[in-house]
C-alpha atoms as a PDB file:
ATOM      1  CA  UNK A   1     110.146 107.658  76.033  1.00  0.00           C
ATOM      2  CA  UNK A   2     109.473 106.220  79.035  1.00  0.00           C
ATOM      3  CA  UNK A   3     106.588 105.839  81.205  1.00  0.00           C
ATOM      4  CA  UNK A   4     105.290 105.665  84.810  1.00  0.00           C
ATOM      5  CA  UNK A   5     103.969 102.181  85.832  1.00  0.00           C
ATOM      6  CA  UNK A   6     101.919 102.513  89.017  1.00  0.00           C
ATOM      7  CA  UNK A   7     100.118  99.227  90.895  1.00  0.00           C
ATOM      8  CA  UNK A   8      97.968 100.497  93.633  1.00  0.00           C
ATOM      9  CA  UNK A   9      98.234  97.396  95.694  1.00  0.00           C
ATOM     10  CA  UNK A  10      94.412  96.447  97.777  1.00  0.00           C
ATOM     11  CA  UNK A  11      91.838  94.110  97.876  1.00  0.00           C
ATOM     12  CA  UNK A  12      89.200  94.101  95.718  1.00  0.00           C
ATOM     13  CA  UNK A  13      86.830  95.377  99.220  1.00  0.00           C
ATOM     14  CA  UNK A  14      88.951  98.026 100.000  1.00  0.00           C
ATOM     15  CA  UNK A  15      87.990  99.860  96.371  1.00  0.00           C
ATOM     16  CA  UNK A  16      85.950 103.024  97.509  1.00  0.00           C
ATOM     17  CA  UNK A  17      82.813 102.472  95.224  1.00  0.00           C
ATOM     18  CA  UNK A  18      82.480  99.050  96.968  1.00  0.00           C
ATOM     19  CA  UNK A  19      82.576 100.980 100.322  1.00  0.00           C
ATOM     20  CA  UNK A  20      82.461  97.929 102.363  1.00  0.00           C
ATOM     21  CA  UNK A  21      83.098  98.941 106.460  1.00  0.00           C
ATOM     22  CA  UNK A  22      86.403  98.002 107.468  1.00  0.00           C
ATOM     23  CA  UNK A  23      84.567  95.783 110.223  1.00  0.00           C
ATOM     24  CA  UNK A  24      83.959  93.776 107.533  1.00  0.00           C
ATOM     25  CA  UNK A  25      87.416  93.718 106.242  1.00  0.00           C
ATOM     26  CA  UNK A  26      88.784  90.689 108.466  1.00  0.00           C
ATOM     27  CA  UNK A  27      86.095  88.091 107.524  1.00  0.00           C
ATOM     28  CA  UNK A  28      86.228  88.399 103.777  1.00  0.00           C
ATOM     29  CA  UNK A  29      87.793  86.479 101.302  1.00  0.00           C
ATOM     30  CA  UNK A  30      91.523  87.549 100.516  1.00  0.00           C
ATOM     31  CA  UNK A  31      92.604  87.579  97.304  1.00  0.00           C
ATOM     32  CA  UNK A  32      95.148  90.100  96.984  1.00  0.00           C
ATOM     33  CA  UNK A  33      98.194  87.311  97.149  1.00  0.00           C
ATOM     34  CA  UNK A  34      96.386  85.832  93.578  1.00  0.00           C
ATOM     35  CA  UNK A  35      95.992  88.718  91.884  1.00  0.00           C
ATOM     36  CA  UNK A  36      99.291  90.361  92.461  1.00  0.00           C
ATOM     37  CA  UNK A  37     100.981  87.227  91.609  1.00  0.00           C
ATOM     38  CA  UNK A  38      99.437  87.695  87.936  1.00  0.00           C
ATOM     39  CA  UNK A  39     100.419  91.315  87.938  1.00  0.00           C
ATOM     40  CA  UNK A  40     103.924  90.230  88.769  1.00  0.00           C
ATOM     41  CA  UNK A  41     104.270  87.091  86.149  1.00  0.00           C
ATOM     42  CA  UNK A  42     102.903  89.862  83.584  1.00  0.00           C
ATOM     43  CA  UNK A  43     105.723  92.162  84.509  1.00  0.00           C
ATOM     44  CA  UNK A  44     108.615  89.495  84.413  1.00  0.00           C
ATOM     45  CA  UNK A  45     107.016  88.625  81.367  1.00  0.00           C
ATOM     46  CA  UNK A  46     107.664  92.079  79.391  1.00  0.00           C
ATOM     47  CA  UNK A  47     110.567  93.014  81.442  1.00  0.00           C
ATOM     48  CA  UNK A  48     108.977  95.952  83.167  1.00  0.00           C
ATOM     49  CA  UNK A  49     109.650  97.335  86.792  1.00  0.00           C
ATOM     50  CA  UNK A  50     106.966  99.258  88.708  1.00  0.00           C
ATOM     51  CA  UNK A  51     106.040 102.014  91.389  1.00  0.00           C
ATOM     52  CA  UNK A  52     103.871  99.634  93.733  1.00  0.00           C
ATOM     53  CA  UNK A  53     101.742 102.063  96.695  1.00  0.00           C
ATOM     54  CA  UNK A  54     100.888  99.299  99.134  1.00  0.00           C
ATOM     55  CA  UNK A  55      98.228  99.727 101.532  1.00  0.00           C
ATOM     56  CA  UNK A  56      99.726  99.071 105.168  1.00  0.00           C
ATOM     57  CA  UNK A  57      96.547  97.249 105.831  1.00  0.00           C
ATOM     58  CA  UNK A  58      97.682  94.871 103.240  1.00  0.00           C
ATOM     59  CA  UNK A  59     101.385  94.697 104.794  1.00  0.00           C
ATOM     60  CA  UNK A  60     100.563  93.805 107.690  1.00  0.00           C
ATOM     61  CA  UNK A  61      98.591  90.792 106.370  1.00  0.00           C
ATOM     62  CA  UNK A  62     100.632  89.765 103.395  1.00  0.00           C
ATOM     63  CA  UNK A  63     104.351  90.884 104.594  1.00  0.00           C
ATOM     64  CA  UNK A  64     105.780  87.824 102.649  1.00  0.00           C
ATOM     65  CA  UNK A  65     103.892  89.399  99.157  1.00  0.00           C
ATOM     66  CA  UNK A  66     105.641  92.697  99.750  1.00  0.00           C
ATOM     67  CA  UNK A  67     109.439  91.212 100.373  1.00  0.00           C
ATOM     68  CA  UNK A  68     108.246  89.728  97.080  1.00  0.00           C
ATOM     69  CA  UNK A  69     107.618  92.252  95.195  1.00  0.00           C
ATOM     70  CA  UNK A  70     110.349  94.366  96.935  1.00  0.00           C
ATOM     71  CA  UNK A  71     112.484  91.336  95.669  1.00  0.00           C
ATOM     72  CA  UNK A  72     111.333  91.727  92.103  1.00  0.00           C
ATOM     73  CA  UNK A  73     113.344  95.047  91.749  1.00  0.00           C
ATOM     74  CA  UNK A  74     110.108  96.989  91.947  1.00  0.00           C
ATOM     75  CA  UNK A  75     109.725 100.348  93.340  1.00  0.00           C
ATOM     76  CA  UNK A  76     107.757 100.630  96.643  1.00  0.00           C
ATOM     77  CA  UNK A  77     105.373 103.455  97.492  1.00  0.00           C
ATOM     78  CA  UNK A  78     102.207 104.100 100.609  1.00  0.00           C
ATOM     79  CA  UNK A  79      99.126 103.825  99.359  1.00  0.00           C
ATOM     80  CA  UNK A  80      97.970 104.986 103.292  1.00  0.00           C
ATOM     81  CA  UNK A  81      96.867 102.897 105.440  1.00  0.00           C
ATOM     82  CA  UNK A  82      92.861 102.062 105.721  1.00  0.00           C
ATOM     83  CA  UNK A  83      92.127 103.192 102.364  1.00  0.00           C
ATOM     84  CA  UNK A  84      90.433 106.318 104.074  1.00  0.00           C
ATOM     85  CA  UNK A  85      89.267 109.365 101.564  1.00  0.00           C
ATOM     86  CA  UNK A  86      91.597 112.273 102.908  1.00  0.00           C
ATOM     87  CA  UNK A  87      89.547 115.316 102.643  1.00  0.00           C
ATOM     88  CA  UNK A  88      87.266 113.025 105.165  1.00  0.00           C
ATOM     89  CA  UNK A  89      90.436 112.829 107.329  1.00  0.00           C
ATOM     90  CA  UNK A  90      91.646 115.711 109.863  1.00  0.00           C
ATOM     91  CA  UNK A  91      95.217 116.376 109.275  1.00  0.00           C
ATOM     92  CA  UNK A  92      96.121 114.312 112.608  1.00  0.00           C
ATOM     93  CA  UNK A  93      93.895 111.804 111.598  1.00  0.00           C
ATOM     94  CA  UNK A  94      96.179 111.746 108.156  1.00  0.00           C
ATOM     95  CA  UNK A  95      99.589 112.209 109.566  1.00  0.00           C
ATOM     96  CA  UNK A  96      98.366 108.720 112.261  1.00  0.00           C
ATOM     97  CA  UNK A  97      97.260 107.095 109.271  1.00  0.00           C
ATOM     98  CA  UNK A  98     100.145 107.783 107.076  1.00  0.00           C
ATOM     99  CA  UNK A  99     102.754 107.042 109.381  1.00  0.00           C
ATOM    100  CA  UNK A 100     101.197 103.480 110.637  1.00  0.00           C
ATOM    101  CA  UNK A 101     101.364 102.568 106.779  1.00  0.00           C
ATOM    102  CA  UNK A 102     104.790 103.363 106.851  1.00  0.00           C
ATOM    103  CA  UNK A 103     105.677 101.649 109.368  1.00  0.00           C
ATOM    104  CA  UNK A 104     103.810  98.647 108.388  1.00  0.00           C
ATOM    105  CA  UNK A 105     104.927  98.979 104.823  1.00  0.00           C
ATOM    106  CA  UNK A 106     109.056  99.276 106.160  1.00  0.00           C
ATOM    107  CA  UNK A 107     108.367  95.974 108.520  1.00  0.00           C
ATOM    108  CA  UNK A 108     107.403  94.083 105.424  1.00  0.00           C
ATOM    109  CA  UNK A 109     110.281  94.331 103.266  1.00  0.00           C
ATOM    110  CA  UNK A 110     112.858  96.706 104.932  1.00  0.00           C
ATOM    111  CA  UNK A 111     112.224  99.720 103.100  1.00  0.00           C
ATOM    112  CA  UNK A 112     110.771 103.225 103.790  1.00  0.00           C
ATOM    113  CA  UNK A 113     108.374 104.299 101.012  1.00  0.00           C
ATOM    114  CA  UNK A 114     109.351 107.530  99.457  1.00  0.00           C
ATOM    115  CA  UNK A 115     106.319 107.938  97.682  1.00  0.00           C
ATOM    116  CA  UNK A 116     103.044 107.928  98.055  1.00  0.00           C
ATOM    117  CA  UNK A 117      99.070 108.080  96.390  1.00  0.00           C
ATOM    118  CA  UNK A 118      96.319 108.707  97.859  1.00  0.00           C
ATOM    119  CA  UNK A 119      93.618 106.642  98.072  1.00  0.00           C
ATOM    120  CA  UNK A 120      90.690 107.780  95.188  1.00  0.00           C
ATOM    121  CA  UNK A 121      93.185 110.173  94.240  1.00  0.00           C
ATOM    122  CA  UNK A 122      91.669 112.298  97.287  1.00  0.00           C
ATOM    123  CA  UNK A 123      94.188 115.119  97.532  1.00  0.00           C
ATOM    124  CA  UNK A 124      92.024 117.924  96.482  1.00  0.00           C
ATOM    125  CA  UNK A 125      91.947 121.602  96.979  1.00  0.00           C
ATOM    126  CA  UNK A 126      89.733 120.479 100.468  1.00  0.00           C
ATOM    127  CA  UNK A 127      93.177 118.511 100.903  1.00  0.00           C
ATOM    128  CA  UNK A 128      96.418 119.993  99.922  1.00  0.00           C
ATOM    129  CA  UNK A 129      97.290 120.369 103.533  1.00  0.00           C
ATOM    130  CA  UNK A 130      98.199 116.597 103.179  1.00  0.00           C
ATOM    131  CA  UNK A 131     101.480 117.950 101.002  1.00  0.00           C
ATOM    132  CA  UNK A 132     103.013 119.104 103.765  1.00  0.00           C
ATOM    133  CA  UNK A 133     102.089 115.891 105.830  1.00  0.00           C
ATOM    134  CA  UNK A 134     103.521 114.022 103.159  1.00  0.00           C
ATOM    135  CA  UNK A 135     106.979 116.072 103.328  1.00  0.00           C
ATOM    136  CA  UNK A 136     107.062 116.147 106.914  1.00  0.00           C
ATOM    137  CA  UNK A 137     107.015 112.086 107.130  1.00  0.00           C
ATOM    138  CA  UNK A 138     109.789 111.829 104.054  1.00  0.00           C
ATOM    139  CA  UNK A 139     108.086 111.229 100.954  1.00  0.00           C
ATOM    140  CA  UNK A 140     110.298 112.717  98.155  1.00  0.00           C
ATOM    141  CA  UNK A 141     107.336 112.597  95.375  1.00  0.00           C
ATOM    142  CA  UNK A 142     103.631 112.216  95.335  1.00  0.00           C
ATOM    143  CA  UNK A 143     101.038 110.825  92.267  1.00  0.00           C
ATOM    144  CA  UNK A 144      97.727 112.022  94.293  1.00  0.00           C
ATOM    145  CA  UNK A 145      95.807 114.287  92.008  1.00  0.00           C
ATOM    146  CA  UNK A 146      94.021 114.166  88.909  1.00  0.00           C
ATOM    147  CA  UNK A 147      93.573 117.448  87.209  1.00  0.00           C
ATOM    148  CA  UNK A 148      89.874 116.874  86.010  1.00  0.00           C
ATOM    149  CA  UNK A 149      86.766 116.819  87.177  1.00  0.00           C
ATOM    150  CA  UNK A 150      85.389 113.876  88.906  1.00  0.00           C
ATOM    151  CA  UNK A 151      82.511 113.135  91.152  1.00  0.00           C
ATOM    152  CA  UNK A 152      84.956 112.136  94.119  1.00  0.00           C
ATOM    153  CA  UNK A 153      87.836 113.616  93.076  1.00  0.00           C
ATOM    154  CA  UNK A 154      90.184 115.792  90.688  1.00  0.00           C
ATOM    155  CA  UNK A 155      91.319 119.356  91.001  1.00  0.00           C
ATOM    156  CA  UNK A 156      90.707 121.291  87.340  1.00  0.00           C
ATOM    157  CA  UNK A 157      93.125 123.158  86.082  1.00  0.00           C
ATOM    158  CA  UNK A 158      95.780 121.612  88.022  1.00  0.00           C
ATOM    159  CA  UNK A 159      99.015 121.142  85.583  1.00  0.00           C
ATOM    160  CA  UNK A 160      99.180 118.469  83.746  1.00  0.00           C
ATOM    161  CA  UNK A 161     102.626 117.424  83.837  1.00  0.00           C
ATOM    162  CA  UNK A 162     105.098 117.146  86.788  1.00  0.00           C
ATOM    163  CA  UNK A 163     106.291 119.603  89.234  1.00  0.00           C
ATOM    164  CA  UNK A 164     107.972 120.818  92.244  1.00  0.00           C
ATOM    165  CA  UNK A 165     105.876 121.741  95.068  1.00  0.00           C
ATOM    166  CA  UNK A 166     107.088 123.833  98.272  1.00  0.00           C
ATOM    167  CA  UNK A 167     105.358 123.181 102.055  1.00  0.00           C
ATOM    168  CA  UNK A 168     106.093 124.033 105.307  1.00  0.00           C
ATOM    169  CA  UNK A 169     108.058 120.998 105.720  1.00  0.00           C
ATOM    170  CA  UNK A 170     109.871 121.033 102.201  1.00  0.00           C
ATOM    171  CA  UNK A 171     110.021 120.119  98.752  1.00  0.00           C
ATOM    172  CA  UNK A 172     107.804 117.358  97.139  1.00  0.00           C
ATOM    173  CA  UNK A 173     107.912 115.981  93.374  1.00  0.00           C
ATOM    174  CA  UNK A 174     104.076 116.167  92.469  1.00  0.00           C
ATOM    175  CA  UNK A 175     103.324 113.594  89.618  1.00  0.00           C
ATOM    176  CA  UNK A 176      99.822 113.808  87.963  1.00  0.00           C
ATOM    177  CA  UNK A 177      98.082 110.885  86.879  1.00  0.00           C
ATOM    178  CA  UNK A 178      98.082 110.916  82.585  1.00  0.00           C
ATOM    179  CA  UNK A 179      95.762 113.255  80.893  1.00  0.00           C
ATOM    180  CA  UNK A 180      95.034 114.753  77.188  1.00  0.00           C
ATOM    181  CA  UNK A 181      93.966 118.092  76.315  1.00  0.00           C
ATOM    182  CA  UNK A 182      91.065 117.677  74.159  1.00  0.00           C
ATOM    183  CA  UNK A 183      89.620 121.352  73.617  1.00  0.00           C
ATOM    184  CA  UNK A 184      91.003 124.429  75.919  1.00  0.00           C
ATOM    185  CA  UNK A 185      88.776 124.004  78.555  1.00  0.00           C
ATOM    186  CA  UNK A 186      88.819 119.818  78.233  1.00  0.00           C
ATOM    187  CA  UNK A 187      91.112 117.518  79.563  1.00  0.00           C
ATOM    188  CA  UNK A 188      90.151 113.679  79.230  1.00  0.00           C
ATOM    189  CA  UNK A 189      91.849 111.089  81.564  1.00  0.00           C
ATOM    190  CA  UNK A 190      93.973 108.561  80.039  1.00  0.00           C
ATOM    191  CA  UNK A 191      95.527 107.093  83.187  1.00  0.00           C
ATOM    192  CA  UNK A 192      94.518 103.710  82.971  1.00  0.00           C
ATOM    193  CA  UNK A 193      92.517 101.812  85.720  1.00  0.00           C
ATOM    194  CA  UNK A 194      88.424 102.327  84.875  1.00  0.00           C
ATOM    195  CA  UNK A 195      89.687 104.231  81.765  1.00  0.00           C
ATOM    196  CA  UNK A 196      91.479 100.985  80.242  1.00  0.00           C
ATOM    197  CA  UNK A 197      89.202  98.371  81.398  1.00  0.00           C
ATOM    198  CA  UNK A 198      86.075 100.354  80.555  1.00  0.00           C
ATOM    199  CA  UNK A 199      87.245 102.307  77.690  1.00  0.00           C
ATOM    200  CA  UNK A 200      88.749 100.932  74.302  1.00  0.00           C
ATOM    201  CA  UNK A 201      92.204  99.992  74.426  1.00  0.00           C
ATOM    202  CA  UNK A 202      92.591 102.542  71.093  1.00  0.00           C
ATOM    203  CA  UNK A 203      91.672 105.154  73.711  1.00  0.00           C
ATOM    204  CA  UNK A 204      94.024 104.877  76.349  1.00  0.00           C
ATOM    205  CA  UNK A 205      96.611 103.764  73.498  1.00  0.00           C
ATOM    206  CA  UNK A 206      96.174 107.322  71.128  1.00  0.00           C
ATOM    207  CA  UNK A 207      96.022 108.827  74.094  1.00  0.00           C
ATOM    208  CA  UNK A 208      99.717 107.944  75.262  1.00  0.00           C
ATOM    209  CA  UNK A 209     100.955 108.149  71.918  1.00  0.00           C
ATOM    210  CA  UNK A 210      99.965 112.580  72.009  1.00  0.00           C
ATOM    211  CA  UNK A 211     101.461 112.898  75.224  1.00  0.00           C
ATOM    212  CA  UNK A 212     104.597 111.080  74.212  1.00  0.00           C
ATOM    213  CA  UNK A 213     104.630 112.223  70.565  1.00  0.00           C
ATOM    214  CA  UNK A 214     103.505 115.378  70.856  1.00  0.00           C
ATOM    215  CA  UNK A 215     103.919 116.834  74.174  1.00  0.00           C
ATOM    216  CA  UNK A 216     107.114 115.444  74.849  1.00  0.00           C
ATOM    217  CA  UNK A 217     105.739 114.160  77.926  1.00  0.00           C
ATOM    218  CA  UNK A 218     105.417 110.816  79.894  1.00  0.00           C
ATOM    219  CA  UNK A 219     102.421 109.223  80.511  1.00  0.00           C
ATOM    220  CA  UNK A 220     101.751 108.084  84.556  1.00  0.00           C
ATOM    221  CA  UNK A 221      99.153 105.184  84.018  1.00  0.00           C
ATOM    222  CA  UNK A 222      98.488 103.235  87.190  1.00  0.00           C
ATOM    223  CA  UNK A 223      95.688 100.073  87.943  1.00  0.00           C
ATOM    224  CA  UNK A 224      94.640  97.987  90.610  1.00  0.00           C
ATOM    225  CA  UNK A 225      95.645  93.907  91.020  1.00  0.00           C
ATOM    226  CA  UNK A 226      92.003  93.329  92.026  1.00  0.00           C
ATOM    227  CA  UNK A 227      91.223  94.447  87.981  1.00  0.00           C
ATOM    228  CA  UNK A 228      92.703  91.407  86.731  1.00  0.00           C
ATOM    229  CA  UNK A 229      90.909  89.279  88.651  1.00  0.00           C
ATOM    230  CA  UNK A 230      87.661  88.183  86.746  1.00  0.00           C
ATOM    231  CA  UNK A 231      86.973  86.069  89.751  1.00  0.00           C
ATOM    232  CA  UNK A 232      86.314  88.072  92.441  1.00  0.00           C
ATOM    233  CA  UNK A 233      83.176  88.379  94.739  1.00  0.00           C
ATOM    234  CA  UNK A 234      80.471  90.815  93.574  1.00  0.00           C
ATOM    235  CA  UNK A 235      79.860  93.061  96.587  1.00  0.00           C
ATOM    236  CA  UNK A 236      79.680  96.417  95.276  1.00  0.00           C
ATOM    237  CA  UNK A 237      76.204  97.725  95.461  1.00  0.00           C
ATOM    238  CA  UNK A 238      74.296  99.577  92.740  1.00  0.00           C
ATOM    239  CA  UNK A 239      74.079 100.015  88.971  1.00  0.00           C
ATOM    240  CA  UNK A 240      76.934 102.280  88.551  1.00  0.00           C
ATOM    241  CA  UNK A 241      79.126 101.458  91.009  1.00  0.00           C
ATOM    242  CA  UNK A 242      78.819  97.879  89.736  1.00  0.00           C
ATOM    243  CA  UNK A 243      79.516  99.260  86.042  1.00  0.00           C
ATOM    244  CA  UNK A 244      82.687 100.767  87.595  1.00  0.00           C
ATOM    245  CA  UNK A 245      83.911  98.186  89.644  1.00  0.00           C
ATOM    246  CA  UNK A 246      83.606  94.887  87.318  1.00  0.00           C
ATOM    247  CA  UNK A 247      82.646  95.825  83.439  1.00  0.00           C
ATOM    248  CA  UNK A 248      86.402  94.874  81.427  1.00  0.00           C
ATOM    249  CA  UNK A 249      87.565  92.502  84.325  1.00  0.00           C
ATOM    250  CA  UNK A 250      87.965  89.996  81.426  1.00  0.00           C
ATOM    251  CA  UNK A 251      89.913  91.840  79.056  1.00  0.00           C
ATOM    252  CA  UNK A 252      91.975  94.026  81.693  1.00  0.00           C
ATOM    253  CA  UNK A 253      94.954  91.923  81.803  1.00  0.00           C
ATOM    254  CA  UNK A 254      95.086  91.380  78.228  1.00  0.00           C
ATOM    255  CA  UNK A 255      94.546  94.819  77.384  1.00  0.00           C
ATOM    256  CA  UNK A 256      98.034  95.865  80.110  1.00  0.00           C
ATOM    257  CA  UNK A 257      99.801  93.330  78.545  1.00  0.00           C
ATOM    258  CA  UNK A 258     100.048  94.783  74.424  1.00  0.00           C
ATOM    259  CA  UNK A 259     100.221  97.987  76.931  1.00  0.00           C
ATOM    260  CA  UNK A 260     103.550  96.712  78.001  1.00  0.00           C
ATOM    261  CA  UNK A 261     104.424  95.679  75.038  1.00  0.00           C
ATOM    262  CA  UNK A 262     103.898  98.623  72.849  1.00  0.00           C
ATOM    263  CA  UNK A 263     105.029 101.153  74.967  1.00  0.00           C
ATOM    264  CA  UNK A 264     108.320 101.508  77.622  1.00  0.00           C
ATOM    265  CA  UNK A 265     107.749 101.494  81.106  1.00  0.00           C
ATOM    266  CA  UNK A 266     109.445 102.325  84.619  1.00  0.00           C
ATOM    267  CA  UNK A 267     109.162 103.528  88.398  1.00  0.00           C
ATOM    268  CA  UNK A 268     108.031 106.614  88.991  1.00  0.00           C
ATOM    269  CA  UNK A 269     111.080 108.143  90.695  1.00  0.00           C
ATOM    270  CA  UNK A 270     113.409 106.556  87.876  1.00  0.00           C
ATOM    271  CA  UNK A 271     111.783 108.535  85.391  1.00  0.00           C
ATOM    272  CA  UNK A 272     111.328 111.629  87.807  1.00  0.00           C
ATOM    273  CA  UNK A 273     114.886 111.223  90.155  1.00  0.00           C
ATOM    274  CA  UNK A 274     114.198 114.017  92.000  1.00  0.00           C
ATOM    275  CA  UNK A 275     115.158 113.781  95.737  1.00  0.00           C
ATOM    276  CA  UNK A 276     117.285 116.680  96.192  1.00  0.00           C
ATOM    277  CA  UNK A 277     116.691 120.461  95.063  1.00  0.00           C
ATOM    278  CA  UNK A 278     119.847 120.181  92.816  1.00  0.00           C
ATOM    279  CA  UNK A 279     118.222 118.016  90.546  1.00  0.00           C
ATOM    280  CA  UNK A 280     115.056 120.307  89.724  1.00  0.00           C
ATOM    281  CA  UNK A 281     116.336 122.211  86.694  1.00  0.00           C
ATOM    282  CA  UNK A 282     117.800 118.380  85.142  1.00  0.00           C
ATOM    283  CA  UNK A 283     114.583 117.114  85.466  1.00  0.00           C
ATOM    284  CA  UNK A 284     113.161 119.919  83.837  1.00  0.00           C
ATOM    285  CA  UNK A 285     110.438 120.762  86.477  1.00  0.00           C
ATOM    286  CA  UNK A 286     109.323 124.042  87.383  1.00  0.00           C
ATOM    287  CA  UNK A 287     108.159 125.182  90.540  1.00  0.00           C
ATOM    288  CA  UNK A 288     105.391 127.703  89.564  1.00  0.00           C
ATOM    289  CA  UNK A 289     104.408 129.379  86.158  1.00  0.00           C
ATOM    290  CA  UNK A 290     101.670 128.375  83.692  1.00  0.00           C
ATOM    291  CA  UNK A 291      99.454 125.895  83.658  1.00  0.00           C
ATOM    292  CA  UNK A 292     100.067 123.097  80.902  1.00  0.00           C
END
């Protein structure tokens, strides 16, 4: 079965527990251009193509690292613009935001992103408005929310697995980040980013292996190129933002690459190819009905 490979594409001082003011932004040390240039040798290396959401921030500065990975036969998604939470966004403040990205994105390589995630996975019920932002600027699919419970983010009981979602302006693919049903009322994340690096790899591994095996199901993992980067500056501030940010920087690449090579990987709209209503009931999604 194949999976969902996602990259959200930053700097390591745009993550949201380093909260460092965009002011702040311009002076700082880039590094994005070194660690995507790992993520990208590690791809080639196990053959695998990926959904990349790029910041337009980052497009803007790097245009020549988008072509590239554009060039690499990679799939290319918005990861907004500024890296703003959206339920701290109005919805004119989102739609600006969202269609500067875009545009900043399209400049870089000469494609329109289709899809799109959220920054912090901040499409929660304070936020679903954003869905039919998303439509209305021509995203087909969207990998914004995590169905658990999080401090920042997550909306419980929100299906697990893919679906169609209708909005004022249309149809959108919605594409959950992975997740395993522990108990009935207990669904652990398996996605990858903090859970990998933080987590044993046998956790994140099992935990593909029931939603493949069992469920039937693919698995949408995604991570950051700033997690491969051992190197990086130290700025976050505070015990557990710190623990967040940097514990399993050392053993994150390793860790993605017997990933790669023990399970199958794509894009996210190769595995879910659904851009026109026609192609709902061959994908097997469902536009309402129980929750999985």
């Amino acid at each position: 079965m194949r999976n969902i490979l996602s990259v959200d594409v930053e700097e390591y001082f745009h993550a949201t527990e380093v909260r460092h003011s965009q002011d702040s932004w311009a002076v700082l040390p880039s590094r994005i251009e070194l660690q995507t240039e790992i993520v990208l040798d590690l791809l080639e290396r196990n053959q695998t193509t990926a959904t990349f959401f790029i910041l337009g921030w980052v497009a803007d500065r790097h245009p020549r690292l988008v072509r590239k990975i554009a060039e690499a036969g990679h799939e290319i998604g918005c990861h907004s613009y500024a890296h703003q939470l959206i339920y701290n966004l109005t919805p004119a403040e989102f739609r600006k935001d969202t269609r500067r990205a875009v545009g900043a994105i399209e400049q870089a390589c000469g494609k329109r992103p289709r899809v799109y995630r959220a920054p912090s996975y901040s499409i929660t019920m304070r936020s679903m408005w954003a869905m039919d932002i998303l439509t209305e600027c021509g995203f087909t699919h969207d990998s914004s929310i995590y169905p658990i419970r999080h401090d920042r983010y997550g909306i419980p009981g929100f299906t697990r697995y893919a679906k169609m979602l209708e909005t004022a302006s249309g149809r959108i693919c919605e594409v959950p980040v992975a997740t395993v049903r522990l108990r009935r009322n207990t669904i652990a994340p398996i996605g990858g980013g903090a859970y990998l690096r933080l987590l044993p790899y046998s956790y994140t591994a099992a935990g593909m292996r029931r939603l493949n095996h069992s469920e039937r199901q693919p698995a949408c993992m995604y991570f950051h190129p700033w997690e491969v980067d051992p190197g990086q500056p130290r700025i976050a501030a505070g015990p557990i933002s710190r623990l967040r940010t940097y514990w399993g920087l050392n053993t994150m690449a390793s860790k993605l690459d017997r990933l790669l090579s023990e399970f199958a990987f794509s894009t996210l709209t190769s595995v879910y190819p659904v851009t026109e209503p026609a192609l709902v009931a061959e994908a097997g999604l469902v536009e309402s009905g129980p929750r999985q």
